[in-house]
PDB file of N, CA and C in Angstrom:
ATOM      1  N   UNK A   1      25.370   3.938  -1.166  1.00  0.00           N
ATOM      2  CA  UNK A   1      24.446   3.369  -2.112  1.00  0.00           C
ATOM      3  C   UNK A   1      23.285   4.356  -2.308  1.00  0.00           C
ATOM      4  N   UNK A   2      23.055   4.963  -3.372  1.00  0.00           N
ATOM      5  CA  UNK A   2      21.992   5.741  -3.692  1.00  0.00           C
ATOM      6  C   UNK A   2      20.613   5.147  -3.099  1.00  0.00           C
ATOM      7  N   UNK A   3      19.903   6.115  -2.420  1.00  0.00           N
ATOM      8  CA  UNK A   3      18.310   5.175  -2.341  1.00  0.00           C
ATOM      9  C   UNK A   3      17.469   6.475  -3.004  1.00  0.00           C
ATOM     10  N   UNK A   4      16.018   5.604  -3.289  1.00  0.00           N
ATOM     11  CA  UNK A   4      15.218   6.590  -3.835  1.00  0.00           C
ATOM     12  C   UNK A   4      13.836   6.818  -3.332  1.00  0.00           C
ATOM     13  N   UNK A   5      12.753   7.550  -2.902  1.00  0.00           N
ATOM     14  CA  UNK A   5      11.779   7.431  -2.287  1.00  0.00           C
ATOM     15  C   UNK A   5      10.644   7.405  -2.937  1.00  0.00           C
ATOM     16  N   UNK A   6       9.536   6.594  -2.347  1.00  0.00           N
ATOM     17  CA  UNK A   6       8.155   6.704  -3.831  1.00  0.00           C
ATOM     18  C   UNK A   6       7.216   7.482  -2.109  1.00  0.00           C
ATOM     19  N   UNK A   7       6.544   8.274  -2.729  1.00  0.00           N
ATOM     20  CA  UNK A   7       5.472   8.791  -1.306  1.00  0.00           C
ATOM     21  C   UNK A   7       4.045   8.934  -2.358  1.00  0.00           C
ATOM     22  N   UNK A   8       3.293   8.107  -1.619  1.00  0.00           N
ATOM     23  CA  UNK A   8       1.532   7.722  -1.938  1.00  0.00           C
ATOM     24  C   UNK A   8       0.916   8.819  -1.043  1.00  0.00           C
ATOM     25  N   UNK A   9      -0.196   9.058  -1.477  1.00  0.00           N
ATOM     26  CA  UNK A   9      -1.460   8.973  -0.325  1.00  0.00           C
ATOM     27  C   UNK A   9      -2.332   8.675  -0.826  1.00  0.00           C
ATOM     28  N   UNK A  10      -2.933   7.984   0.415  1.00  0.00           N
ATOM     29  CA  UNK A  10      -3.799   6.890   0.043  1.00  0.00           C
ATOM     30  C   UNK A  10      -5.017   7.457   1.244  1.00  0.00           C
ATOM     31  N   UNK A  11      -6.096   7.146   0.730  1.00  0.00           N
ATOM     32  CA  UNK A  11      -6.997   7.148   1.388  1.00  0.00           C
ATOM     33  C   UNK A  11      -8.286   6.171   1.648  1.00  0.00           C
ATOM     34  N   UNK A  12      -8.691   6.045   2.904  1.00  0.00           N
ATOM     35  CA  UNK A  12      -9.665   4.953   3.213  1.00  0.00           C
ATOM     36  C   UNK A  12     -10.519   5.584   3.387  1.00  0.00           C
ATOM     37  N   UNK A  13     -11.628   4.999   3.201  1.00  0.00           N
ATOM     38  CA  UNK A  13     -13.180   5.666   3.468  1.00  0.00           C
ATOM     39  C   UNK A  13     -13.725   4.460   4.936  1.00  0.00           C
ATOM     40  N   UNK A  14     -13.212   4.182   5.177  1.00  0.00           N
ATOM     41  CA  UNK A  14     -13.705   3.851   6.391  1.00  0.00           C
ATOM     42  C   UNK A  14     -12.707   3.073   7.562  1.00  0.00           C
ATOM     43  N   UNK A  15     -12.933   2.803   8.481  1.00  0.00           N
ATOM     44  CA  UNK A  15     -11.958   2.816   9.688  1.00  0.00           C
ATOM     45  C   UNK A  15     -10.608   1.470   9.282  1.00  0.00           C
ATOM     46  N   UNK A  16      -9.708   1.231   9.380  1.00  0.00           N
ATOM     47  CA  UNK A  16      -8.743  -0.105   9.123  1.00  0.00           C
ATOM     48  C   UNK A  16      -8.297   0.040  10.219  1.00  0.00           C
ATOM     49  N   UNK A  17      -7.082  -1.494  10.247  1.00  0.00           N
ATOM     50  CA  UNK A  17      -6.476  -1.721  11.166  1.00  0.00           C
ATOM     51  C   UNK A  17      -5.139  -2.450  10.480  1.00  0.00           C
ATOM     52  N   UNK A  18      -3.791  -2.209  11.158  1.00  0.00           N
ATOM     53  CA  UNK A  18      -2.838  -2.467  10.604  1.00  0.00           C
ATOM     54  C   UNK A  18      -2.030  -3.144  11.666  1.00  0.00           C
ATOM     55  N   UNK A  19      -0.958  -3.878  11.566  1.00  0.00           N
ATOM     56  CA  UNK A  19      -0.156  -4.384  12.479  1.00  0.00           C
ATOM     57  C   UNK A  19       0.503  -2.962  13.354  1.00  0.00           C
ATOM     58  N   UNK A  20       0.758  -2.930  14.306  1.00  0.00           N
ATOM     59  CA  UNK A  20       2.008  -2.161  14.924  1.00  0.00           C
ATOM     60  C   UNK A  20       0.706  -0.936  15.323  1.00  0.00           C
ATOM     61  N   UNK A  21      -0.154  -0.819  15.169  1.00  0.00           N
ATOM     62  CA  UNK A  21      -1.086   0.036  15.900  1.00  0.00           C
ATOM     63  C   UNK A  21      -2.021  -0.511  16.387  1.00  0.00           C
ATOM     64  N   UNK A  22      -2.342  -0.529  17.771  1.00  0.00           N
ATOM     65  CA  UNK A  22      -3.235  -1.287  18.749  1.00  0.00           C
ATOM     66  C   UNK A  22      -4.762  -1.112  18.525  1.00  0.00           C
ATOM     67  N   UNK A  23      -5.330  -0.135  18.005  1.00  0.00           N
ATOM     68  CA  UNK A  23      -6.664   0.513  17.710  1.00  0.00           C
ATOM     69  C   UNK A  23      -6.671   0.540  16.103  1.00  0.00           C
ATOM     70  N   UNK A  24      -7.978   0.212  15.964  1.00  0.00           N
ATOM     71  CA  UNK A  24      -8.182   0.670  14.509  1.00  0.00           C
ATOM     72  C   UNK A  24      -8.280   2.150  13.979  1.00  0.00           C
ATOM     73  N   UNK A  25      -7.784   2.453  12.941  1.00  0.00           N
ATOM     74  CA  UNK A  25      -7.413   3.868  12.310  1.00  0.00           C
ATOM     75  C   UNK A  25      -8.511   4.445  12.107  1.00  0.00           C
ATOM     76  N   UNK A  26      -8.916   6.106  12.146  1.00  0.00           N
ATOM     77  CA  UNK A  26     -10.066   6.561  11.033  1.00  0.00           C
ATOM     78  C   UNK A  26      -9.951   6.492   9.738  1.00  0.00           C
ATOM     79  N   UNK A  27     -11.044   6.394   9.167  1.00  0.00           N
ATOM     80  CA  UNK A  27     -11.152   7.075   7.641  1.00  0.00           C
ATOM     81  C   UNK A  27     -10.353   8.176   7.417  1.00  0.00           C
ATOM     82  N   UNK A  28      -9.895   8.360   6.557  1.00  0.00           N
ATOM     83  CA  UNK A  28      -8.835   9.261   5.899  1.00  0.00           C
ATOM     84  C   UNK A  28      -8.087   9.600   4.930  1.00  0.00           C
ATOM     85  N   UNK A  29      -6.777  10.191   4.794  1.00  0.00           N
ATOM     86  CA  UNK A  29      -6.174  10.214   4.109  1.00  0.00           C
ATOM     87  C   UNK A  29      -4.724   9.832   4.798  1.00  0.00           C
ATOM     88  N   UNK A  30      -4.163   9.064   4.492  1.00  0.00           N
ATOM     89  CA  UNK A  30      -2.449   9.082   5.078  1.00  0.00           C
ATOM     90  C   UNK A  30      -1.389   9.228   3.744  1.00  0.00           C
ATOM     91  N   UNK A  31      -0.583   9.300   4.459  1.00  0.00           N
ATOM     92  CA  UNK A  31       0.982   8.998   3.534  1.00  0.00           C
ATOM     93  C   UNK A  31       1.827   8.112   3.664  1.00  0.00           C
ATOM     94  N   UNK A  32       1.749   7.487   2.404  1.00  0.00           N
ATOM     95  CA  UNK A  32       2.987   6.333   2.622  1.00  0.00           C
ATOM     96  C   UNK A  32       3.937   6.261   1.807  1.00  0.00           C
ATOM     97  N   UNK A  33       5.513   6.368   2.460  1.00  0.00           N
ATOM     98  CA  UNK A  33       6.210   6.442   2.074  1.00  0.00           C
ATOM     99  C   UNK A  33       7.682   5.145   2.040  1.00  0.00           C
ATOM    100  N   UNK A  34       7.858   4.604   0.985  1.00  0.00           N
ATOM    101  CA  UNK A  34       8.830   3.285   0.272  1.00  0.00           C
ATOM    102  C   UNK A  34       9.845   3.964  -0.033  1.00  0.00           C
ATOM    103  N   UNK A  35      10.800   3.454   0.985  1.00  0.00           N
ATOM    104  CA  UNK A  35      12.315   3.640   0.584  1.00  0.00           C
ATOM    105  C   UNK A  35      13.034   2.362  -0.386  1.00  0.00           C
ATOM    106  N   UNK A  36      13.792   2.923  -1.101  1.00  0.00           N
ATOM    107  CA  UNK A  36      14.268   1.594  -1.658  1.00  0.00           C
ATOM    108  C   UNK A  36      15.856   1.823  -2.086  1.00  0.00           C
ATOM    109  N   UNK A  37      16.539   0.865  -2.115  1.00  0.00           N
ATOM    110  CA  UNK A  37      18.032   1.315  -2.400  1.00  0.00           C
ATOM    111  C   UNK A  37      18.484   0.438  -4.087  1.00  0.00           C
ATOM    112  N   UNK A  38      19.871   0.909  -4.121  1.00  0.00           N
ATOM    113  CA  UNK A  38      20.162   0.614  -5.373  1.00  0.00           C
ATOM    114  C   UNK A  38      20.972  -1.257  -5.302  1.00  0.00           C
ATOM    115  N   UNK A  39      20.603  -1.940  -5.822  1.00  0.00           N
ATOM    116  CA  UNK A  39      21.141  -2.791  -6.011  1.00  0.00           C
ATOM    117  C   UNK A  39      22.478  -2.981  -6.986  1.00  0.00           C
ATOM    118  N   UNK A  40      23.691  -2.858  -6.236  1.00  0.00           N
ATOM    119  CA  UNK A  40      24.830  -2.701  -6.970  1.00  0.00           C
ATOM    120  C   UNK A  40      25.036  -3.364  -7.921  1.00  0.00           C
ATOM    121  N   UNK A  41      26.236  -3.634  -8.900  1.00  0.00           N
ATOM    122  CA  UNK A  41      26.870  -4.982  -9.582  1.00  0.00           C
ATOM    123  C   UNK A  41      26.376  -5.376 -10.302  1.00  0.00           C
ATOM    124  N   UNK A  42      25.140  -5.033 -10.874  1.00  0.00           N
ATOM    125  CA  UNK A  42      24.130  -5.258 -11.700  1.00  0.00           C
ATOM    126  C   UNK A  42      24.539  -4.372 -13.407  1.00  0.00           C
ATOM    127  N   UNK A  43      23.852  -4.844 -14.241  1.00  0.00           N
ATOM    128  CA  UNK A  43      24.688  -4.496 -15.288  1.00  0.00           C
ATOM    129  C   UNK A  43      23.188  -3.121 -16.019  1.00  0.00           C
ATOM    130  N   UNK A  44      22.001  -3.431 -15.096  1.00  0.00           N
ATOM    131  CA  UNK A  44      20.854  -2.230 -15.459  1.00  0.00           C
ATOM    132  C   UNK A  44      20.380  -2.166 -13.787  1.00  0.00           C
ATOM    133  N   UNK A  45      19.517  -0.790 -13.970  1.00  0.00           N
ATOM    134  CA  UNK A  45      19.365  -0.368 -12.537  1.00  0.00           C
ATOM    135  C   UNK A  45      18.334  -1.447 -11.882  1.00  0.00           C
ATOM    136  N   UNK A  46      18.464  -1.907 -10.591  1.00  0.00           N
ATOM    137  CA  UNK A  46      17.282  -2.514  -9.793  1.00  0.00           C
ATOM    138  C   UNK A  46      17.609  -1.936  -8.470  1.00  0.00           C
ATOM    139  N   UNK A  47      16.113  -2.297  -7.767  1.00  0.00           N
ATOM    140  CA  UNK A  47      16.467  -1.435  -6.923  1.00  0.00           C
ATOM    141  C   UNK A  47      15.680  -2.477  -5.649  1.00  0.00           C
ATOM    142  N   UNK A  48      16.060  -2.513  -4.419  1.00  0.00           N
ATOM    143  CA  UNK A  48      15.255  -3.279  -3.347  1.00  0.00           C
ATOM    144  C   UNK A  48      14.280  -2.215  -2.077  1.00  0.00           C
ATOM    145  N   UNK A  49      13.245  -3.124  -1.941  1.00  0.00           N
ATOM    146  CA  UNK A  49      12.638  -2.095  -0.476  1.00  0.00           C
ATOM    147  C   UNK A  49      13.551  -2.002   0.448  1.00  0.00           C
ATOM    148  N   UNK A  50      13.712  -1.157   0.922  1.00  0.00           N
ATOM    149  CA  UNK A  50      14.260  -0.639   2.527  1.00  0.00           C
ATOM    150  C   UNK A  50      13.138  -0.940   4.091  1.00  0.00           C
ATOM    151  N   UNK A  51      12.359  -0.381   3.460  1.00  0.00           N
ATOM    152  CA  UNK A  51      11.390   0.192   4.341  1.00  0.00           C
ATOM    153  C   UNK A  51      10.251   1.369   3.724  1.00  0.00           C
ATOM    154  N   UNK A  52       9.128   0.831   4.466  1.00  0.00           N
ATOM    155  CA  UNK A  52       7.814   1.098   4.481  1.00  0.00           C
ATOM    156  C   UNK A  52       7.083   1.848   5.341  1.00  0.00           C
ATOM    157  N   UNK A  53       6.945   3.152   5.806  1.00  0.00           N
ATOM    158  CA  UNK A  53       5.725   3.446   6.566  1.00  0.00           C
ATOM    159  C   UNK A  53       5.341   4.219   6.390  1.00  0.00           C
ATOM    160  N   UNK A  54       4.087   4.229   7.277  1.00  0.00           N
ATOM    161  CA  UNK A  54       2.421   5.464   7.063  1.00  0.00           C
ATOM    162  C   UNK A  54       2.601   6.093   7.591  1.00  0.00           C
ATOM    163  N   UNK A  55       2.319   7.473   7.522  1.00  0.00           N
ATOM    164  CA  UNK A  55       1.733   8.394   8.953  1.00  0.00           C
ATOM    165  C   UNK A  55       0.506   8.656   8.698  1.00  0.00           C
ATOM    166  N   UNK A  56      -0.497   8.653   9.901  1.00  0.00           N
ATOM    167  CA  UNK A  56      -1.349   9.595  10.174  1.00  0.00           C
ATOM    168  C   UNK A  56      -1.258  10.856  10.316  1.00  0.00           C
ATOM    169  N   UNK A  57      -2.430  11.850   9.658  1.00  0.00           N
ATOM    170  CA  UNK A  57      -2.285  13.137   9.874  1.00  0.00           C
ATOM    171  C   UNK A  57      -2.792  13.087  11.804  1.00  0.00           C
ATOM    172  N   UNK A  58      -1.887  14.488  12.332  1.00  0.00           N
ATOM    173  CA  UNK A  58      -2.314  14.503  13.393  1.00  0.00           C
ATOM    174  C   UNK A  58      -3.866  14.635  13.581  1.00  0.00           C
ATOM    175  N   UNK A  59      -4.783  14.437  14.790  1.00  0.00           N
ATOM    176  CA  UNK A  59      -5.737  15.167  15.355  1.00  0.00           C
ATOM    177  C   UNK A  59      -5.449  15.806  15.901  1.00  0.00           C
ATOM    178  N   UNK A  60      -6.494  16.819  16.379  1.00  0.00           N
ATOM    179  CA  UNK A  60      -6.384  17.847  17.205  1.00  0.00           C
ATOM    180  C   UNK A  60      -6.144  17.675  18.299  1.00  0.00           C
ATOM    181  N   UNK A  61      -4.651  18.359  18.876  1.00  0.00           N
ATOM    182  CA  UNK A  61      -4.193  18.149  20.258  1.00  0.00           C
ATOM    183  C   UNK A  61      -3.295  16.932  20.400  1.00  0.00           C
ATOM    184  N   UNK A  62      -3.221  16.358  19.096  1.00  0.00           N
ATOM    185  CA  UNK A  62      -1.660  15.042  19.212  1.00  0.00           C
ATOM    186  C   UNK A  62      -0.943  15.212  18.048  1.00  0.00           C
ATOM    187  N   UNK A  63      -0.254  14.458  18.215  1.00  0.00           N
ATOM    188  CA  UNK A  63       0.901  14.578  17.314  1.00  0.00           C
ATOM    189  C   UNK A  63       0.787  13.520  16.141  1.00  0.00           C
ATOM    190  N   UNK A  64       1.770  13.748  15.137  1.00  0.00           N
ATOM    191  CA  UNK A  64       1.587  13.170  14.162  1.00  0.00           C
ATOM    192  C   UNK A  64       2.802  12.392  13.977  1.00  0.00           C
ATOM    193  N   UNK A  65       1.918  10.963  13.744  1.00  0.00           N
ATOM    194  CA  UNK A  65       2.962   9.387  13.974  1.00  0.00           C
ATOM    195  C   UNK A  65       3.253   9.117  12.786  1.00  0.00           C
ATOM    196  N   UNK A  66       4.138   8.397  12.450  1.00  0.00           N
ATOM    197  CA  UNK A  66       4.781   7.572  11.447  1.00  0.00           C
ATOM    198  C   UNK A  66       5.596   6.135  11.635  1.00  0.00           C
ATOM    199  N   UNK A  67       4.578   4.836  11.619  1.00  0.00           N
ATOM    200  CA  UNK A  67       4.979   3.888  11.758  1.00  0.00           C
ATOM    201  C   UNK A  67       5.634   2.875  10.794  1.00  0.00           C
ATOM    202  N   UNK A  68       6.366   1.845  11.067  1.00  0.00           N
ATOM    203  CA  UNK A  68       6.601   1.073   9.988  1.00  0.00           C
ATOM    204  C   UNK A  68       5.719  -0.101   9.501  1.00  0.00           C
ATOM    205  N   UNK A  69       5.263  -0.285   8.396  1.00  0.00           N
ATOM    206  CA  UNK A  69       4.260  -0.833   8.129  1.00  0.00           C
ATOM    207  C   UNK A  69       4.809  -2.288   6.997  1.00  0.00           C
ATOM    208  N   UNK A  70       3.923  -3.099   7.684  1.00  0.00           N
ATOM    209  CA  UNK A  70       4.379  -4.472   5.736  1.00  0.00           C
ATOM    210  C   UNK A  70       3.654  -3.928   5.026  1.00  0.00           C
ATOM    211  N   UNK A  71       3.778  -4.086   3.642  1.00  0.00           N
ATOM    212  CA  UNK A  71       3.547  -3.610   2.593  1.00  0.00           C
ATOM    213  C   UNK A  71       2.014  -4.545   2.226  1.00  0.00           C
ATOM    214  N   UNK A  72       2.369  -6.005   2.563  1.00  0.00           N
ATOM    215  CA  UNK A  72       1.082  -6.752   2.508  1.00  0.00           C
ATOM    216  C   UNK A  72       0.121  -6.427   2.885  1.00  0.00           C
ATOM    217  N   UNK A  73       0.616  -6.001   4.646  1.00  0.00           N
ATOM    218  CA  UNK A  73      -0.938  -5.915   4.923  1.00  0.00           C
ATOM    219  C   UNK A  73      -1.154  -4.376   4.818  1.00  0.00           C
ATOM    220  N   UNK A  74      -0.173  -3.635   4.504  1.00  0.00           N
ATOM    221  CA  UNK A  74      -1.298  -2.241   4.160  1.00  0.00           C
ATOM    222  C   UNK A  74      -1.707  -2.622   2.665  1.00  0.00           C
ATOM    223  N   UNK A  75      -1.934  -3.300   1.728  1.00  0.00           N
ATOM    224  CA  UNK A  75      -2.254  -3.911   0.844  1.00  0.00           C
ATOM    225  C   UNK A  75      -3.434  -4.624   1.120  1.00  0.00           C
ATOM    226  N   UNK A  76      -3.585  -5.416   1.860  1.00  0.00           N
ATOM    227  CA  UNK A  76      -4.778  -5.763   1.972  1.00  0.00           C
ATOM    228  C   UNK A  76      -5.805  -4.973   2.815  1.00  0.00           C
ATOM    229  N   UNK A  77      -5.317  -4.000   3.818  1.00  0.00           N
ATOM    230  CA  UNK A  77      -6.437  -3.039   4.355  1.00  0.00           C
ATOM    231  C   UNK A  77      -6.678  -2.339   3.339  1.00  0.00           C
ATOM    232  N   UNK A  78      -5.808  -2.050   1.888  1.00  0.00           N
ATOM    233  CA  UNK A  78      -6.438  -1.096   1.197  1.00  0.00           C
ATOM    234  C   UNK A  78      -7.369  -1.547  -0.063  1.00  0.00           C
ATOM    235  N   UNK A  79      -7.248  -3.117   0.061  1.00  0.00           N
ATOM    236  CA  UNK A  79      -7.802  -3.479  -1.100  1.00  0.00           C
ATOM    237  C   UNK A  79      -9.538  -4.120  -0.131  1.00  0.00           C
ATOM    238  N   UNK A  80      -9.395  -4.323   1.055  1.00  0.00           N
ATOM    239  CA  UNK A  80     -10.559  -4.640   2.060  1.00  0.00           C
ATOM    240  C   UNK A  80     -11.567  -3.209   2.137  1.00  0.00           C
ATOM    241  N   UNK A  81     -10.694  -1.978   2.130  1.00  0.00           N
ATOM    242  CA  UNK A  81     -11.457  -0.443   1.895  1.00  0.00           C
ATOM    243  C   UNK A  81     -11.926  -0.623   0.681  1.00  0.00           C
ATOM    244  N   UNK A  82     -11.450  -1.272  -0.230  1.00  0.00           N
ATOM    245  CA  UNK A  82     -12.875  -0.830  -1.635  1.00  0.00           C
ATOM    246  C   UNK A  82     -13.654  -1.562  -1.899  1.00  0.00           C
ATOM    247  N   UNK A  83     -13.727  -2.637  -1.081  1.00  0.00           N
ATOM    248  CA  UNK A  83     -14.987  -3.748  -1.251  1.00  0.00           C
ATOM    249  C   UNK A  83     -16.413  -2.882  -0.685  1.00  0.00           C
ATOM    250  N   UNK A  84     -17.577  -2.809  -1.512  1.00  0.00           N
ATOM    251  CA  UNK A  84     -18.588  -2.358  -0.789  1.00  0.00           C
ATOM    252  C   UNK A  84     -19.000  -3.111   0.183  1.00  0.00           C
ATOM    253  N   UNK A  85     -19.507  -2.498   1.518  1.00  0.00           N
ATOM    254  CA  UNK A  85     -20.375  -3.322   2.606  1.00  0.00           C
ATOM    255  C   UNK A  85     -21.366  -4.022   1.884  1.00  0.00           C
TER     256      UNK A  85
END
């Protein structure tokens, strides 16, 4: 089944927190990347999510992660980053 990839970056201006990471994130920039596959049998193209996740760029002296993320709630940490304090 063909899949196809969409890759964002997105950036927060100030610290979030997401499921599946124990600490809240820095400000930054990450990448997020949506897999999605082809929905067969269909008579025009559609296509479904696969899977979802971010990475952080490394810091200095670690490595650089890539977790799987819901789409909701990195949706709502990113729509909670543009509310002014």
């Amino acid at each position: 089944m063909p899949n196809r990839t969409h890759r964002e970056i997105m950036v927060f201006r100030r610290p979030f927190r997401l499921h599946g990471w124990s600490e809240a994130q820095p400000a930054g920039t990450y990448v997020v990347e949506t897999e999605e596959e082809l929905i067969e049998g269909l008579s025009f193209a559609a296509f479904r999510r696969v899977s979802t996740t971010i990475t952080r760029e490394a810091l200095p002296g670690a490595t650089r992660e890539t977790i799987p993320v819901d789409p909701v709630d990195l949706a709502r940490a990113q729509a909670a980053d543009q509310v002014d304090p």
